[in-house]
C-alpha atoms as a PDB file:
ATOM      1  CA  UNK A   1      99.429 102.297  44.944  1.00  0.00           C
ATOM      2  CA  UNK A   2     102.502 104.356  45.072  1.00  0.00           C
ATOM      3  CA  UNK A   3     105.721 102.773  44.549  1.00  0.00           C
ATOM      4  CA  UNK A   4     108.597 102.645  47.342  1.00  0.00           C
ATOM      5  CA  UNK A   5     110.988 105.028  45.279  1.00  0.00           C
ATOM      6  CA  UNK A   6     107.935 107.698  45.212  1.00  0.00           C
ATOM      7  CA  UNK A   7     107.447 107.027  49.201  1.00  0.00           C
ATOM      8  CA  UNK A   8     111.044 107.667  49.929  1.00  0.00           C
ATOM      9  CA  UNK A   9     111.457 110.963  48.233  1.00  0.00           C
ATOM     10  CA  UNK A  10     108.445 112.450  50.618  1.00  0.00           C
ATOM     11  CA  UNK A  11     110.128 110.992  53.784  1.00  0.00           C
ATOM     12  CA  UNK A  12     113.084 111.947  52.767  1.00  0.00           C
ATOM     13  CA  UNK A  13     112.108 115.628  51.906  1.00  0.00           C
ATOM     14  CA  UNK A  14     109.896 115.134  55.208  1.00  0.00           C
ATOM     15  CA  UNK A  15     113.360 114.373  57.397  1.00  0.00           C
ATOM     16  CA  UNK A  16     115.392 117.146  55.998  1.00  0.00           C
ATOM     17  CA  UNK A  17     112.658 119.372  56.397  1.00  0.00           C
ATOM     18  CA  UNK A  18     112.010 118.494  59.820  1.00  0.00           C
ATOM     19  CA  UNK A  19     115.944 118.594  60.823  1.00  0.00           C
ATOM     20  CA  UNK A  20     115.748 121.976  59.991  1.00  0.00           C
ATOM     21  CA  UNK A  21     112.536 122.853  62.138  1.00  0.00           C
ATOM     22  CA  UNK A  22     114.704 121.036  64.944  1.00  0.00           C
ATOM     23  CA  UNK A  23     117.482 123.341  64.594  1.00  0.00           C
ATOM     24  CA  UNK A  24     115.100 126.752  64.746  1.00  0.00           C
ATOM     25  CA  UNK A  25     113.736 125.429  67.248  1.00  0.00           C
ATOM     26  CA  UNK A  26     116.401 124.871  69.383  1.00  0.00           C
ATOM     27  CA  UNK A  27     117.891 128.133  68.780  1.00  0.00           C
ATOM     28  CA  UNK A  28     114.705 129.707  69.851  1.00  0.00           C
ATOM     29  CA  UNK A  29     114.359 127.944  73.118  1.00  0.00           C
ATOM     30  CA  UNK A  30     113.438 124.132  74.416  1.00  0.00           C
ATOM     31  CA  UNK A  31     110.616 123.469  76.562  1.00  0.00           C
ATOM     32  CA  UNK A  32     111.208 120.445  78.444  1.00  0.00           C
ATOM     33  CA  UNK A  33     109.398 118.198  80.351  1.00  0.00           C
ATOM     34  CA  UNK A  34     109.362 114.174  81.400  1.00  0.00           C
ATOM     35  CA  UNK A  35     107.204 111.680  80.099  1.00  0.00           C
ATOM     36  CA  UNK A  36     105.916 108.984  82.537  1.00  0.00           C
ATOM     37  CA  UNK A  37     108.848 107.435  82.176  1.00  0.00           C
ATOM     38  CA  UNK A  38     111.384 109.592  83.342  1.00  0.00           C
ATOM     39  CA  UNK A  39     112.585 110.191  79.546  1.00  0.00           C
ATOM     40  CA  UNK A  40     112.743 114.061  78.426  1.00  0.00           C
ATOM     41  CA  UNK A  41     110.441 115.321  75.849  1.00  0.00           C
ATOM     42  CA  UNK A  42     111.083 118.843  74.330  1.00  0.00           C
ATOM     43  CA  UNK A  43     108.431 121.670  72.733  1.00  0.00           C
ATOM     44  CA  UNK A  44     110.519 120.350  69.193  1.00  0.00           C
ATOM     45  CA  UNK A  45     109.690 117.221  69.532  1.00  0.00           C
ATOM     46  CA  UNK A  46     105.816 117.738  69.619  1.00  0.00           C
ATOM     47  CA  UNK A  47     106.378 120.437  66.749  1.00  0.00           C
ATOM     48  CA  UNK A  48     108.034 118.106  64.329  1.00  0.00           C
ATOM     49  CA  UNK A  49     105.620 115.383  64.988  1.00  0.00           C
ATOM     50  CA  UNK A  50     102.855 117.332  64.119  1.00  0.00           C
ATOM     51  CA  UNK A  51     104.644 118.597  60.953  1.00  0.00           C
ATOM     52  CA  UNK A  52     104.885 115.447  60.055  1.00  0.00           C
ATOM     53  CA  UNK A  53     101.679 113.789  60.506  1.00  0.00           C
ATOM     54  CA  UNK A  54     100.526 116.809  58.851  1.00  0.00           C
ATOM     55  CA  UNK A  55     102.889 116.682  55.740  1.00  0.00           C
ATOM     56  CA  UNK A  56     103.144 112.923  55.143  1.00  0.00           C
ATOM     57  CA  UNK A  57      99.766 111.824  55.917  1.00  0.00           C
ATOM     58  CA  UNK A  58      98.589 114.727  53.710  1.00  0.00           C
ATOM     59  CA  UNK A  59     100.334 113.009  51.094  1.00  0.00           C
ATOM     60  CA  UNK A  60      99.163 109.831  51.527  1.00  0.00           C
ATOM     61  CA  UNK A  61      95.876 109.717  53.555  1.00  0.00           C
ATOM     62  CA  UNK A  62      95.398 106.016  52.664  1.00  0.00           C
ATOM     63  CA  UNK A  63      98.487 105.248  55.055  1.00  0.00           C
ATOM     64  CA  UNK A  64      98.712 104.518  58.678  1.00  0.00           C
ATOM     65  CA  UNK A  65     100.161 106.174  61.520  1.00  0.00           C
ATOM     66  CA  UNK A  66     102.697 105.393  64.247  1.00  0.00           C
ATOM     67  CA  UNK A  67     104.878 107.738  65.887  1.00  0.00           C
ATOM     68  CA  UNK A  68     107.049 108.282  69.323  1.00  0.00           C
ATOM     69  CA  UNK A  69     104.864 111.366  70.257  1.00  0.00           C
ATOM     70  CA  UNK A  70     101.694 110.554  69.131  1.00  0.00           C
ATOM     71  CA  UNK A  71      98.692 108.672  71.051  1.00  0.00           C
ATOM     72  CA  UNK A  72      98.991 104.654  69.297  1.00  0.00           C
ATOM     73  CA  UNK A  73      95.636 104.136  67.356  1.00  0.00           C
ATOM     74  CA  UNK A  74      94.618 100.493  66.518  1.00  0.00           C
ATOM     75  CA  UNK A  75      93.830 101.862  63.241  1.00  0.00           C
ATOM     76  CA  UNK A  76      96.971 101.410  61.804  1.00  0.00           C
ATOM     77  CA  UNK A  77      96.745  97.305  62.207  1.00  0.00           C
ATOM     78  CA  UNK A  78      94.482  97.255  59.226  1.00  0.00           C
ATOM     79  CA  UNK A  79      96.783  99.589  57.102  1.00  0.00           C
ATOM     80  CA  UNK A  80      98.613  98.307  54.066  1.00  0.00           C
ATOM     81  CA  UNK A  81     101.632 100.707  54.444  1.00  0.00           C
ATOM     82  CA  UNK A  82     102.308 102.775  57.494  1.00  0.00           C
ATOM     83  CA  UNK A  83     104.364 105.550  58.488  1.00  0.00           C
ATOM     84  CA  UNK A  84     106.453 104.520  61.408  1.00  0.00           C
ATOM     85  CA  UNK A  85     108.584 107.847  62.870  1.00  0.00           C
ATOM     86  CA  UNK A  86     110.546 109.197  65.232  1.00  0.00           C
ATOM     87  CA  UNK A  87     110.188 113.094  65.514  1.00  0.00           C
ATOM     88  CA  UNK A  88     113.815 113.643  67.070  1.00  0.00           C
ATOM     89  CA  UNK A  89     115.463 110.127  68.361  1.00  0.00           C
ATOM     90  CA  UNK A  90     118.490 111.093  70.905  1.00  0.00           C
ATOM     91  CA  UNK A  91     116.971 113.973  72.085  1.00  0.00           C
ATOM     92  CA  UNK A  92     119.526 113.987  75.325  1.00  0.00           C
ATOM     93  CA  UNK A  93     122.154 114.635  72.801  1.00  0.00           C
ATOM     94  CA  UNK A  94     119.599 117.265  70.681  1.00  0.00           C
ATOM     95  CA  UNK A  95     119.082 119.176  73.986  1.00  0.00           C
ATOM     96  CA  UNK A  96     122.759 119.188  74.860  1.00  0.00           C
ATOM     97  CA  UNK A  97     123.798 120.593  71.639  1.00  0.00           C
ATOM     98  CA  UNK A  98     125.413 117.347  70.468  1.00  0.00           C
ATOM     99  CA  UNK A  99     125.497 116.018  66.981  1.00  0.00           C
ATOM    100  CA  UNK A 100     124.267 112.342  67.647  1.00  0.00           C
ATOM    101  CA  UNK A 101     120.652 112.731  66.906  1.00  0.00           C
ATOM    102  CA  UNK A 102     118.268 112.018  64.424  1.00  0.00           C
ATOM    103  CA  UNK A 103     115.329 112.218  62.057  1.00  0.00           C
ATOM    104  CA  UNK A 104     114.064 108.405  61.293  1.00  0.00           C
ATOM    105  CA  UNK A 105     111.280 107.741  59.234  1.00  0.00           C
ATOM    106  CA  UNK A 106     110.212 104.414  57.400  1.00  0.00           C
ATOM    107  CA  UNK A 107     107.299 103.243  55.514  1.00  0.00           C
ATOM    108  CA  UNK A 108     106.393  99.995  56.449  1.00  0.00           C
ATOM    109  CA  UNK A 109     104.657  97.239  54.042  1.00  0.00           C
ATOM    110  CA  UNK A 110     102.719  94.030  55.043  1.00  0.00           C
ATOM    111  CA  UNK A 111     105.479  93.922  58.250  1.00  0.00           C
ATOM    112  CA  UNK A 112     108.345  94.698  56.390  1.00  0.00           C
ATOM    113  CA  UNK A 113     110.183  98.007  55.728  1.00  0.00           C
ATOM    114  CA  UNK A 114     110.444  99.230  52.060  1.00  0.00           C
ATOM    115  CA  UNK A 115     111.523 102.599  52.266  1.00  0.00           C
ATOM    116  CA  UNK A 116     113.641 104.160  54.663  1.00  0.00           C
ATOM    117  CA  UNK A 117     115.597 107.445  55.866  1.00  0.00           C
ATOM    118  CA  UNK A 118     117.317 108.446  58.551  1.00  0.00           C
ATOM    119  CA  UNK A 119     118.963 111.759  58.867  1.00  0.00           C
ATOM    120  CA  UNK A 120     121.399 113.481  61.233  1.00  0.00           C
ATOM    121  CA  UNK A 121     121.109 117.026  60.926  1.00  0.00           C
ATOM    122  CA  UNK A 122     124.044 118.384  62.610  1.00  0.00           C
ATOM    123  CA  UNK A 123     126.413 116.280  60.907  1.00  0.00           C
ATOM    124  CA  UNK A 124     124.817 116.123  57.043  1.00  0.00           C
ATOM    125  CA  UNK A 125     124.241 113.079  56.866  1.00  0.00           C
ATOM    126  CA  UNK A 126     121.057 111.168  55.214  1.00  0.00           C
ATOM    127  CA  UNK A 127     120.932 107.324  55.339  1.00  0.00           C
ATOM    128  CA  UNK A 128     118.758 105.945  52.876  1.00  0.00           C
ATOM    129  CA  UNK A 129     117.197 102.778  51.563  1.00  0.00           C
ATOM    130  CA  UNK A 130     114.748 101.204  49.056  1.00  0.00           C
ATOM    131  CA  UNK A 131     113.910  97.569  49.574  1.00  0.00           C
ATOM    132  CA  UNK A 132     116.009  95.629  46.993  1.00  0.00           C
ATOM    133  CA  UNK A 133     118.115  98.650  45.806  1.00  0.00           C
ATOM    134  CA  UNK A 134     120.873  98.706  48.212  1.00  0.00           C
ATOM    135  CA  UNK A 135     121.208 101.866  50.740  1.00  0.00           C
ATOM    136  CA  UNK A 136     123.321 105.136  50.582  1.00  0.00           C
ATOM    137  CA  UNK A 137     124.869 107.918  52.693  1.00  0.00           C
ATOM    138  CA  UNK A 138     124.749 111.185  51.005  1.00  0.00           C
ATOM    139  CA  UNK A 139     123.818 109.413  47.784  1.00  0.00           C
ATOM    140  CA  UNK A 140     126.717 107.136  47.751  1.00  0.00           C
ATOM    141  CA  UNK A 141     126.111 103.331  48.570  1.00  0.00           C
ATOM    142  CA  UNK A 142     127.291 102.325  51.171  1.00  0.00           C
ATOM    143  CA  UNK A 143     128.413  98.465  52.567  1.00  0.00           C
ATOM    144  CA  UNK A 144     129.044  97.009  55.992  1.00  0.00           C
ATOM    145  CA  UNK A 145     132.202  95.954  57.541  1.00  0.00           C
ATOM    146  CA  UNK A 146     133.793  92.890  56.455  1.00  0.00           C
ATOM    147  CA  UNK A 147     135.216  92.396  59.681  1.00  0.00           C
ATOM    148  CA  UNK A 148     134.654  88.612  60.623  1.00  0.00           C
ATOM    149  CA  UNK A 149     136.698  88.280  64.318  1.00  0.00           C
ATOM    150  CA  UNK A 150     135.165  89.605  67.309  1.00  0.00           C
ATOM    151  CA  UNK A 151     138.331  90.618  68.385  1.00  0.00           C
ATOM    152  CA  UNK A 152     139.069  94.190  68.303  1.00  0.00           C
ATOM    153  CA  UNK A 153     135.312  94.609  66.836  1.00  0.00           C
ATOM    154  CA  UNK A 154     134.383  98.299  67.176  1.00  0.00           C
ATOM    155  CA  UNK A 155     131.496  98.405  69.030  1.00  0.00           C
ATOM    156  CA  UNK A 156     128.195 100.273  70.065  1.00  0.00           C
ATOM    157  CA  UNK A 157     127.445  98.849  73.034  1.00  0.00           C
ATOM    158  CA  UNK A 158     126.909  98.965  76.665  1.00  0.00           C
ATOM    159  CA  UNK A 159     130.669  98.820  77.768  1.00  0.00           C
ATOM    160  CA  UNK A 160     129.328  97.343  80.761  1.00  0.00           C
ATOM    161  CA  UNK A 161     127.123  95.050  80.262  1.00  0.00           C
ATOM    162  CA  UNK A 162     129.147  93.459  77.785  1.00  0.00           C
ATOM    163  CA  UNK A 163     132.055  93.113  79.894  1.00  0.00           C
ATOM    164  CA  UNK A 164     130.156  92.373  82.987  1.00  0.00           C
ATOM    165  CA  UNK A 165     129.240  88.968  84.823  1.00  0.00           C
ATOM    166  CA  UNK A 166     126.182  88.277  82.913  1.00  0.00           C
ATOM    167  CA  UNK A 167     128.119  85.688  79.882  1.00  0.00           C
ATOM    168  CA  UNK A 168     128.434  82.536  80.081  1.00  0.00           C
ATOM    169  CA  UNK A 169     131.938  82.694  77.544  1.00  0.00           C
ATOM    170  CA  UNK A 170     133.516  87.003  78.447  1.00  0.00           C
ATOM    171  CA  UNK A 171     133.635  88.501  75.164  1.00  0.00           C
ATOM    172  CA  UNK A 172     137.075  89.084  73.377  1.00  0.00           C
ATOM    173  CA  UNK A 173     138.711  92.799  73.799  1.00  0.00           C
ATOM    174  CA  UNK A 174     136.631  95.114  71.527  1.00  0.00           C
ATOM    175  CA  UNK A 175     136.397  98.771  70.938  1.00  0.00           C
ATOM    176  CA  UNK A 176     133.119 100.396  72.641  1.00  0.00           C
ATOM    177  CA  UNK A 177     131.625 103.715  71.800  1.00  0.00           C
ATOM    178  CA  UNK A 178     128.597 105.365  72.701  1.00  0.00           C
ATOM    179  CA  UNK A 179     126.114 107.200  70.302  1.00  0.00           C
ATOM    180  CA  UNK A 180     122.764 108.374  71.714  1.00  0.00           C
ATOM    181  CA  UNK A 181     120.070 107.651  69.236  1.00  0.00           C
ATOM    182  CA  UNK A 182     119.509 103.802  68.297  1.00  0.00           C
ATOM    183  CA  UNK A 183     118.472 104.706  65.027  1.00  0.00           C
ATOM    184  CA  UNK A 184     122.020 106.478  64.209  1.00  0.00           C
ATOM    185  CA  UNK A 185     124.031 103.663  65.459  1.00  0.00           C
ATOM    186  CA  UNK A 186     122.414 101.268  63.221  1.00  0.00           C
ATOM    187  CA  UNK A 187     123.386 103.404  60.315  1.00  0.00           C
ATOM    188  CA  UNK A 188     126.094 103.771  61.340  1.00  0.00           C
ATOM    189  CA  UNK A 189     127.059  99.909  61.441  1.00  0.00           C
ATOM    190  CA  UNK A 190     125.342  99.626  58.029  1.00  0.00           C
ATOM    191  CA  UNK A 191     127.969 102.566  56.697  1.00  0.00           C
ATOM    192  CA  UNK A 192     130.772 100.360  57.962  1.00  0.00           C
ATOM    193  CA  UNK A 193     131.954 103.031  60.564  1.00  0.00           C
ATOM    194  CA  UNK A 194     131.557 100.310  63.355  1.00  0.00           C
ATOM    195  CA  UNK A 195     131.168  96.310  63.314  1.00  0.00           C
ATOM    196  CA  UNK A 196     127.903  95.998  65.458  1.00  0.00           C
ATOM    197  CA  UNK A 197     125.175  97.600  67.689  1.00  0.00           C
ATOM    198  CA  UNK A 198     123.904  95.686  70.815  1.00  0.00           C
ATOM    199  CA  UNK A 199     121.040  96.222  73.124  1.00  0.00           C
ATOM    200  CA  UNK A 200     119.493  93.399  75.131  1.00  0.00           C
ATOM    201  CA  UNK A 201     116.279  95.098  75.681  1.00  0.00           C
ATOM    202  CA  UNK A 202     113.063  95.882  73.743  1.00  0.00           C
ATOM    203  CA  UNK A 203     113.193  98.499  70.917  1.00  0.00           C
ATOM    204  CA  UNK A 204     110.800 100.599  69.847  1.00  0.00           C
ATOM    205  CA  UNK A 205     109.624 100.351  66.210  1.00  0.00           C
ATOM    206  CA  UNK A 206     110.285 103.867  65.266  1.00  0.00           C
ATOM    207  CA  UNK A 207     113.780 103.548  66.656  1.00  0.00           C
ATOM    208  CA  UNK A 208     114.601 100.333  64.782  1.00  0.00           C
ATOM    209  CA  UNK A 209     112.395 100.565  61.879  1.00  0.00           C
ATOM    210  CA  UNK A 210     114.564 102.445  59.724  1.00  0.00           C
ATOM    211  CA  UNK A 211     117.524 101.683  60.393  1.00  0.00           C
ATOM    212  CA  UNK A 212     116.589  97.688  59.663  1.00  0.00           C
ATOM    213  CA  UNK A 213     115.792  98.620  56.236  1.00  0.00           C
ATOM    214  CA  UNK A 214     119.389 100.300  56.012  1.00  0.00           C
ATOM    215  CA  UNK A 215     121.418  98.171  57.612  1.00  0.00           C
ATOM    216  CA  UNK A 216     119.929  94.932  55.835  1.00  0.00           C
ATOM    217  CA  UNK A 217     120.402  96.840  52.015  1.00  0.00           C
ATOM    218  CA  UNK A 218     124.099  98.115  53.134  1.00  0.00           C
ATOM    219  CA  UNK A 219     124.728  94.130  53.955  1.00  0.00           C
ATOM    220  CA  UNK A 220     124.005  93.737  57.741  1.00  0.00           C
ATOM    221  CA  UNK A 221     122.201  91.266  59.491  1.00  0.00           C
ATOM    222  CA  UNK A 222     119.415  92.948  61.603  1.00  0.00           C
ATOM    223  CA  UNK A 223     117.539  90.105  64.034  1.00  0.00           C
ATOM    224  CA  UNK A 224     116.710  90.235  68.306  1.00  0.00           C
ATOM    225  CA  UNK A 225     119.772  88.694  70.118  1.00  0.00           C
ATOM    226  CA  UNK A 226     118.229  85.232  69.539  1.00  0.00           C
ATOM    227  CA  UNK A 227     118.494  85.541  65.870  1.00  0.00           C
ATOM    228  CA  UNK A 228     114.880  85.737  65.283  1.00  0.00           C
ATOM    229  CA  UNK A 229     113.675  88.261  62.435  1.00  0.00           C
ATOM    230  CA  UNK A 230     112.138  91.530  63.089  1.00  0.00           C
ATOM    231  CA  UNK A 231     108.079  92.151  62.145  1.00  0.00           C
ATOM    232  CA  UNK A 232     106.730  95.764  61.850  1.00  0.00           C
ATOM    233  CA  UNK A 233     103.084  97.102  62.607  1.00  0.00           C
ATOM    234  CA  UNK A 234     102.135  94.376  65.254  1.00  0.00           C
ATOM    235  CA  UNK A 235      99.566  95.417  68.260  1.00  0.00           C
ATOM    236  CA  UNK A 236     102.753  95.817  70.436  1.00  0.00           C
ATOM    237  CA  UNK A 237     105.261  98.660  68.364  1.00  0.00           C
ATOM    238  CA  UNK A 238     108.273  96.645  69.852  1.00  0.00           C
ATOM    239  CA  UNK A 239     111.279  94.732  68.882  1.00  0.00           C
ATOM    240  CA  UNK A 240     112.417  92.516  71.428  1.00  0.00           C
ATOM    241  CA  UNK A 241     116.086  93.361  71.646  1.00  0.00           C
ATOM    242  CA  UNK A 242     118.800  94.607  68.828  1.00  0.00           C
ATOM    243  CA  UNK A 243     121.326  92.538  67.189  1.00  0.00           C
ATOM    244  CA  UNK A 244     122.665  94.797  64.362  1.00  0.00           C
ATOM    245  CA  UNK A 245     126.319  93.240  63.259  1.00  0.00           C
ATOM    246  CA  UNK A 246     128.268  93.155  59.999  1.00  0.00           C
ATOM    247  CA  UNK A 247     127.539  90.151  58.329  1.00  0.00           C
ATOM    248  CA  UNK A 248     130.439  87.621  59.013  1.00  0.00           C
ATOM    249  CA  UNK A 249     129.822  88.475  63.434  1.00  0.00           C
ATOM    250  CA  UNK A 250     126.153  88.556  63.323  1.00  0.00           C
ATOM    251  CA  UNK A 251     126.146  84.692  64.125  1.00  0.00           C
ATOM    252  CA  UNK A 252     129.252  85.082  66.288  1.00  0.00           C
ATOM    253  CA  UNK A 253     126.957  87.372  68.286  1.00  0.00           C
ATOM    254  CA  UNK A 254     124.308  85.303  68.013  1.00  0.00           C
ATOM    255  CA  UNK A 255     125.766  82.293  69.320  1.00  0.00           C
ATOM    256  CA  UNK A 256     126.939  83.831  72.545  1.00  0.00           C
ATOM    257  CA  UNK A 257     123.668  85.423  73.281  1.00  0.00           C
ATOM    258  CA  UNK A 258     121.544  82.050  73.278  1.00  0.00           C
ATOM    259  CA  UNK A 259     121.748  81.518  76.987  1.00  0.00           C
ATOM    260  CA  UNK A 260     120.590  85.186  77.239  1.00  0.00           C
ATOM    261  CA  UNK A 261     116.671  85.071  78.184  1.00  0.00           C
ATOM    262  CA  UNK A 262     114.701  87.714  75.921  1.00  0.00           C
ATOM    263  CA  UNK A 263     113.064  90.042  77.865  1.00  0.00           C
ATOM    264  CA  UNK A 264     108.748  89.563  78.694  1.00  0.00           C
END
């Protein structure tokens, strides 16, 4: 079997590669259309995918498969390692010409993450992570926040909702910021650039998956708002909501989310 180190030189390659294919193709021209969701979809986003599947299951033909923008298979249940992706996550901010989207791939083991990148290729930047080896931006390790007050905590968050009706206990004053993609913010709290990430709602698996393995080897504490851990390559691709918080506020967080039902 291939070892992690080994997987995450192939996704990485994969992500940078594929950041570039974004950017051509943008320059060229979107197509755009809506899923059945209401949420865009662009010509790019199909592209990479396939580039992907193509290039990393090429590689390793033993893995499984799970990706934004490709049809789930049940196949993948009975994998030992599977490729979890996300051809472009943000792509709002990738079709506007903004800098907040990404590339995230993992390679998922027995549930768990072992391998990780996520990269953001309008700002050069590649988050990175090897289960037990700590994580890096740009090669350089990276740590989250010490910060251990919620009080002036800088924030990604739903402004919002976190200031709205729906607490039992209002939160202290803290600094909110938007980024599109989930998968950046995470890396973003695991680089120490903000405190936490919140989102009450269900996540995707290749919008988390990544960025749990980075955030946990920079230091942060990755769980649902309940506390609960997070399990990978289960018959439903979801995480139930997103707690991602420097180490010393995840339980702060925590604590005032319990009366906080999660979401069916």
């Amino acid at each position: 079997m291939t070892d992690w180190a080994d997987d995450l030189a192939l996704i990485r390659r994969a992500a940078r590669d594929a950041g570039d294919r974004a950017l051509a193709e943008r320059e060229a021209g979107l197509k755009v259309w809506s899923k059945s969701g209401g949420s865009p979809v662009t010509s790019a986003d199909m592209a990479i995918d396939q580039m992907l599947r193509e290039t990393l299951l090429g590689a390793r033909p033993d893995y499984g498969w799970l990706s934004e923008e490709t049809a789930d298979s049940a196949d993948r249940l009975d994998k030992r390692r599977i490729f979890v992706v996300d051809p472009i996550d943000g792509t709002v901010a990738y079709m506007k010409g903004k800098p907040w989207w990404c590339v995230p791939i993992a390679v998922i083991e027995n549930g768990a993450p072992v391998a990780a990148v996520i990269h953001a290729p309008a700002l050069n930047e590649t988050f990175d992570a090897v289960a037990g080896q700590g994580a890096r931006l740009n090669e350089r390790p990276i740590t989250a926040s010490d910060a251990d007050s919620l009080d002036d905590a800088a924030m990604l968050a739903d402004a919002q909702l976190m200031q709205g009706p729906l607490w039992p206990e209002p939160w202290p004053p803290m600094r909110f910021e938007k980024r599109n993609a989930i998968a950046y913010r995470m890396a973003l709290v695991a680089a120490g650039a903000f405190d936490a990430t919140v989102a009450l709602t269900p996540k995707w698996d290749w919008d988390v998956a990544a960025g749990a393995l980075i955030a946990a080897e920079a230091g942060a504490k990755v769980s649902d708002h309940h506390g609960d851990p997070w399990r990978f390559n289960r018959s439903d691709p979801r995480q139930a909501s997103l707690v991602c918080a420097a180490p010393a506020l995840h339980p702060l967080i925590i604590a005032r989310c319990a009366t906080i039902p999660l979401t069916p």
